[in-house]
N, C-alpha and C. Protein backbone atom coordinates (compact mmCIF):
# COMPACT_ATOMS: atom_id res chain seq x y z
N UNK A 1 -73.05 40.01 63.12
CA UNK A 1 -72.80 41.35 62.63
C UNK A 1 -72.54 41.28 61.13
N UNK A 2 -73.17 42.03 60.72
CA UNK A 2 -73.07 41.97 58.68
C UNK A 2 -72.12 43.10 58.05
N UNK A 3 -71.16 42.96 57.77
CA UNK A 3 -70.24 44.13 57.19
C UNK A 3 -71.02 44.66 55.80
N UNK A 4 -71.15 46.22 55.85
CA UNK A 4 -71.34 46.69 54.92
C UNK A 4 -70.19 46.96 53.91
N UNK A 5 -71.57 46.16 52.21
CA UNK A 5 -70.48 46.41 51.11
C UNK A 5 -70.98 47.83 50.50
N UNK A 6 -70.35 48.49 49.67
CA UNK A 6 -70.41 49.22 48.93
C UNK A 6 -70.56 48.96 47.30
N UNK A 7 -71.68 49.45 46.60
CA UNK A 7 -71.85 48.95 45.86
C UNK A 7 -71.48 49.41 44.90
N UNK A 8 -70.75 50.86 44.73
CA UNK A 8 -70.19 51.54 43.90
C UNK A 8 -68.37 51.45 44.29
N UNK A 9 -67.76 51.36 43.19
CA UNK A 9 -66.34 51.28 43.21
C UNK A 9 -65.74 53.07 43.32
N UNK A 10 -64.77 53.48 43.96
CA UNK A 10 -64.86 54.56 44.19
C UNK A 10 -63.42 55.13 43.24
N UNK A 11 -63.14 56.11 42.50
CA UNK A 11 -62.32 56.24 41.55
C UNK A 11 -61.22 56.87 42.24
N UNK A 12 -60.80 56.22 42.76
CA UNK A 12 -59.42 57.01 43.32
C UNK A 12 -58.17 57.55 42.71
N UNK A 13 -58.15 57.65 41.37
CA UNK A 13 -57.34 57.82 40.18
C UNK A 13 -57.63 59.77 40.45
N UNK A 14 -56.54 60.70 40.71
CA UNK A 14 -56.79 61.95 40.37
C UNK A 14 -56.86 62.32 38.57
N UNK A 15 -57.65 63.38 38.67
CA UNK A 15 -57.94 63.49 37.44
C UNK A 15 -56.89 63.92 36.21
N UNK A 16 -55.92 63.91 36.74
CA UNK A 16 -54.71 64.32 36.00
C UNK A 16 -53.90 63.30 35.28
N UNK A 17 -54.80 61.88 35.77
CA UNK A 17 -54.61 60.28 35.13
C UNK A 17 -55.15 59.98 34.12
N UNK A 18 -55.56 61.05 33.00
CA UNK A 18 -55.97 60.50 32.19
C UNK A 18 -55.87 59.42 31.42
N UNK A 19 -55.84 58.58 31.33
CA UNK A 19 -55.32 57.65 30.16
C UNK A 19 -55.76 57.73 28.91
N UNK A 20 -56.54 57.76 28.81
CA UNK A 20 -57.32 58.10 27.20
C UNK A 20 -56.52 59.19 26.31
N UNK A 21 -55.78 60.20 26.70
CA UNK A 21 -54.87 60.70 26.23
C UNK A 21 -53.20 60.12 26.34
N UNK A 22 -53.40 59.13 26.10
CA UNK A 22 -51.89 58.83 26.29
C UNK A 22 -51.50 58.54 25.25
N UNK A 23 -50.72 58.88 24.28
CA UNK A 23 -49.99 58.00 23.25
C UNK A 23 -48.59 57.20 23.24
N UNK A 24 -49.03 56.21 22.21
CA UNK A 24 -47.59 55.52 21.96
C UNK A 24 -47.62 54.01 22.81
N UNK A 25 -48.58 53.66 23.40
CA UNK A 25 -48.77 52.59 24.88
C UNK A 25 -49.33 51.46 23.64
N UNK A 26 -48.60 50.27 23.71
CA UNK A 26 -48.72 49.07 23.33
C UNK A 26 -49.43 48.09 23.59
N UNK A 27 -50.38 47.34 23.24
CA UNK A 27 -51.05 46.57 24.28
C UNK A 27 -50.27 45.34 23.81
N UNK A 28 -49.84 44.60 25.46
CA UNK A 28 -49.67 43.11 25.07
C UNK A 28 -48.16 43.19 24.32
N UNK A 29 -47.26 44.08 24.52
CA UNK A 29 -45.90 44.15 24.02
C UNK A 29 -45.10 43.74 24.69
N UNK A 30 -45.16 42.85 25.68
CA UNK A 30 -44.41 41.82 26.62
C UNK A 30 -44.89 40.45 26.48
N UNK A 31 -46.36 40.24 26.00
CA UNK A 31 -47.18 38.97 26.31
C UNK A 31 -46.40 37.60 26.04
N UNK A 32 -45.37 37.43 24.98
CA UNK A 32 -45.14 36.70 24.71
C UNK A 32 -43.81 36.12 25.84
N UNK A 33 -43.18 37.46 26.40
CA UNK A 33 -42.11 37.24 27.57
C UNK A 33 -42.62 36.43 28.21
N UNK A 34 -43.58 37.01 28.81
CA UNK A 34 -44.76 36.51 30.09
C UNK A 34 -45.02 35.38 30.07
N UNK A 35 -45.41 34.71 28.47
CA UNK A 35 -46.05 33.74 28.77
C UNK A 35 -44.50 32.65 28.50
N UNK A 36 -44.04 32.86 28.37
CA UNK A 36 -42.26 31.99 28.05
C UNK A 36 -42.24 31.99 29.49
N UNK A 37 -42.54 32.89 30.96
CA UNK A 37 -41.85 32.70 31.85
C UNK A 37 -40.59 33.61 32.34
N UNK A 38 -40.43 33.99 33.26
CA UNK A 38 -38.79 33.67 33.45
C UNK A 38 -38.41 33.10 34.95
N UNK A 39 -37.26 33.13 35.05
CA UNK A 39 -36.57 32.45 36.27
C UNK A 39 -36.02 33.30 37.20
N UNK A 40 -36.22 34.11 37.98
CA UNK A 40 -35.12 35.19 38.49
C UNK A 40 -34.39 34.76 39.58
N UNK A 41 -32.84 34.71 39.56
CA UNK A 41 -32.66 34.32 40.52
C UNK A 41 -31.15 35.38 41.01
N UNK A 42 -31.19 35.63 42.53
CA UNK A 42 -30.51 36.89 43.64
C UNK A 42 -29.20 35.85 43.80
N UNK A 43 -28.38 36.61 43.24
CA UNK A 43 -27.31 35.60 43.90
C UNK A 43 -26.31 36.47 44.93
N UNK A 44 -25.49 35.85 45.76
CA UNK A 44 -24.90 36.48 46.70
C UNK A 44 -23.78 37.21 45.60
N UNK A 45 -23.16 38.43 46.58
CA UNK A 45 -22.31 39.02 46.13
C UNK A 45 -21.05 38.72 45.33
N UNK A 46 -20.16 37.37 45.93
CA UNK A 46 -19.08 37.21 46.10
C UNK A 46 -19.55 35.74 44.74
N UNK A 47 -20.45 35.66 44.29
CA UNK A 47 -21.29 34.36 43.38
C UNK A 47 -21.25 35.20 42.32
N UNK A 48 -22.06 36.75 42.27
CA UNK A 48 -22.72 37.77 41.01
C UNK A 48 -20.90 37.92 40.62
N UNK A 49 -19.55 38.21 41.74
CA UNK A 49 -18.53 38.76 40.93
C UNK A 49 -17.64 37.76 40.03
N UNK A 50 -17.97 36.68 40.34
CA UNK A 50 -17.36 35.36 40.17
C UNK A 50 -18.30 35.21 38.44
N UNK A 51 -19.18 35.22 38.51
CA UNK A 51 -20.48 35.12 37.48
C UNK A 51 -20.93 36.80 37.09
N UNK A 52 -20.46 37.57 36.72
CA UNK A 52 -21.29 38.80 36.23
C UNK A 52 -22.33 38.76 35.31
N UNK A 53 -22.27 37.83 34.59
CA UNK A 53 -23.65 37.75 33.05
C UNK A 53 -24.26 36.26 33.77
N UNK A 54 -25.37 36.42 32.58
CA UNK A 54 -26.21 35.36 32.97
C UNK A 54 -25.89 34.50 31.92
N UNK A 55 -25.16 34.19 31.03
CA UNK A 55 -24.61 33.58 30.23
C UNK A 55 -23.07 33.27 30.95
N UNK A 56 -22.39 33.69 32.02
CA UNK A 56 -21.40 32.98 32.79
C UNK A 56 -21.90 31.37 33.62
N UNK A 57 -23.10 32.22 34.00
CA UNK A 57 -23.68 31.67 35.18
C UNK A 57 -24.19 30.45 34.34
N UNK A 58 -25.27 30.49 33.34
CA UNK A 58 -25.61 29.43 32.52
C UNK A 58 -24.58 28.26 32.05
N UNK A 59 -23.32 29.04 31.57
CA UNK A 59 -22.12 28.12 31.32
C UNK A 59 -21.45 27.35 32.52
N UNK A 60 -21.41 27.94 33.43
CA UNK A 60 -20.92 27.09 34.90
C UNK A 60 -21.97 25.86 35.27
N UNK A 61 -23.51 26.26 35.36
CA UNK A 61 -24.00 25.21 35.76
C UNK A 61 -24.04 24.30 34.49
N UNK A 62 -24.49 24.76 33.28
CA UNK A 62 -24.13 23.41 32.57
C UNK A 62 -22.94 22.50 32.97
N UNK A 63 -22.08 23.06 32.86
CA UNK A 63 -20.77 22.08 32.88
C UNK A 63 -21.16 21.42 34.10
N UNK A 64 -21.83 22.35 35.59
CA UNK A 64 -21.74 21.29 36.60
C UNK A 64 -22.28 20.34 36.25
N UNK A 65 -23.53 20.38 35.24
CA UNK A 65 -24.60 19.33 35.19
C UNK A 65 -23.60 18.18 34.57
N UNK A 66 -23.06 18.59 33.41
CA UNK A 66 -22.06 17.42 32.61
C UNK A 66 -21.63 16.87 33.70
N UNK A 67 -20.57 17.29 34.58
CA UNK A 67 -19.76 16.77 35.62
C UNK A 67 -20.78 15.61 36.23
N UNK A 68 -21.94 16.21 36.78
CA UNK A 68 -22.51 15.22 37.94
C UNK A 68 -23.15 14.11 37.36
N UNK A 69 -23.42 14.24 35.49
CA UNK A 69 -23.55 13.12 34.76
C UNK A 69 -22.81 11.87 34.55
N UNK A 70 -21.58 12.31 34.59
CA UNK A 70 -20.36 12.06 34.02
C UNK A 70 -19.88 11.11 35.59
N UNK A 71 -20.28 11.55 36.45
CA UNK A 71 -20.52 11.02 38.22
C UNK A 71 -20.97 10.16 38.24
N UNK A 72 -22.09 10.04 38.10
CA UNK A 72 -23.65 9.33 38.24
C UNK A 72 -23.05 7.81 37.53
N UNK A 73 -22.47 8.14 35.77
CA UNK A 73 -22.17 7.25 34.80
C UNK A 73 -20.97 6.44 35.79
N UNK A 74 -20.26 6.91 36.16
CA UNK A 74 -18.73 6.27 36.59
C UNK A 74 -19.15 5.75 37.75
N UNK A 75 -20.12 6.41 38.45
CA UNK A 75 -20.46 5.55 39.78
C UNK A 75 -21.36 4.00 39.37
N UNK A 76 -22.67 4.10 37.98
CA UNK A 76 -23.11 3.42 37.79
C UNK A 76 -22.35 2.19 37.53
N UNK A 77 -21.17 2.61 36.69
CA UNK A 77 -20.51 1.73 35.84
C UNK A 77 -19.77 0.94 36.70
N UNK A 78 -18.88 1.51 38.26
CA UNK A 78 -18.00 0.93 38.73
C UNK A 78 -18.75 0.50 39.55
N UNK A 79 -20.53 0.14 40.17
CA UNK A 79 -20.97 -0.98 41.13
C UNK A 79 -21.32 -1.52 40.27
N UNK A 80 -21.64 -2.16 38.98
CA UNK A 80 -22.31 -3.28 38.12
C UNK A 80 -20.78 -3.96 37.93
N UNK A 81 -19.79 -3.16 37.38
CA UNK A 81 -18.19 -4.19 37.37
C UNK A 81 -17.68 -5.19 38.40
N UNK A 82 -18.17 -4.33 39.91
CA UNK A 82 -17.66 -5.15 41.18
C UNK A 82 -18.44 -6.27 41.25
N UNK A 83 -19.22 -6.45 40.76
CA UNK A 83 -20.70 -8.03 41.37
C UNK A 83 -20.15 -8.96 40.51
């Protein structure tokens, strides 16, 4: 069985969409966001009140990161002392 294509695209835009009359529309006035990325991340309730900015939140995990460095180092350091 062969599904029929259609070879015309059908304009489903009502005509009250003009765009061609639109002013003030930017092209590419995010592009550079976009292409940087971002990260989004949902945090639970009782996490967002603890952390309200994303500059709380940034400052907490750094430090965790220091901490688990600071781990890693003291763990390295105290099995090479014992041998």
């Amino acid at each position: 069985m062969q599904m029929q294509t259609n070879q015309e695209l059908e304009d489903e835009l009502h005509p009250e969409y003009d765009f061609s009359k639109m002013q003030g529309g930017v092209r590419g006035k995010y592009v550079e966001r976009y292409r940087a990325g971002t990260n989004v991340v949902l945090l639970d309730l009782d996490v967002a009140q603890a952390f309200p900015t994303s500059d709380s939140v940034n400052e907490a995990l750094r430090m965790l990161m220091q901490i688990a460095q600071r781990q890693k180092l003291n763990t390295a350091l105290g099995s090479t002392s014992q041998t």
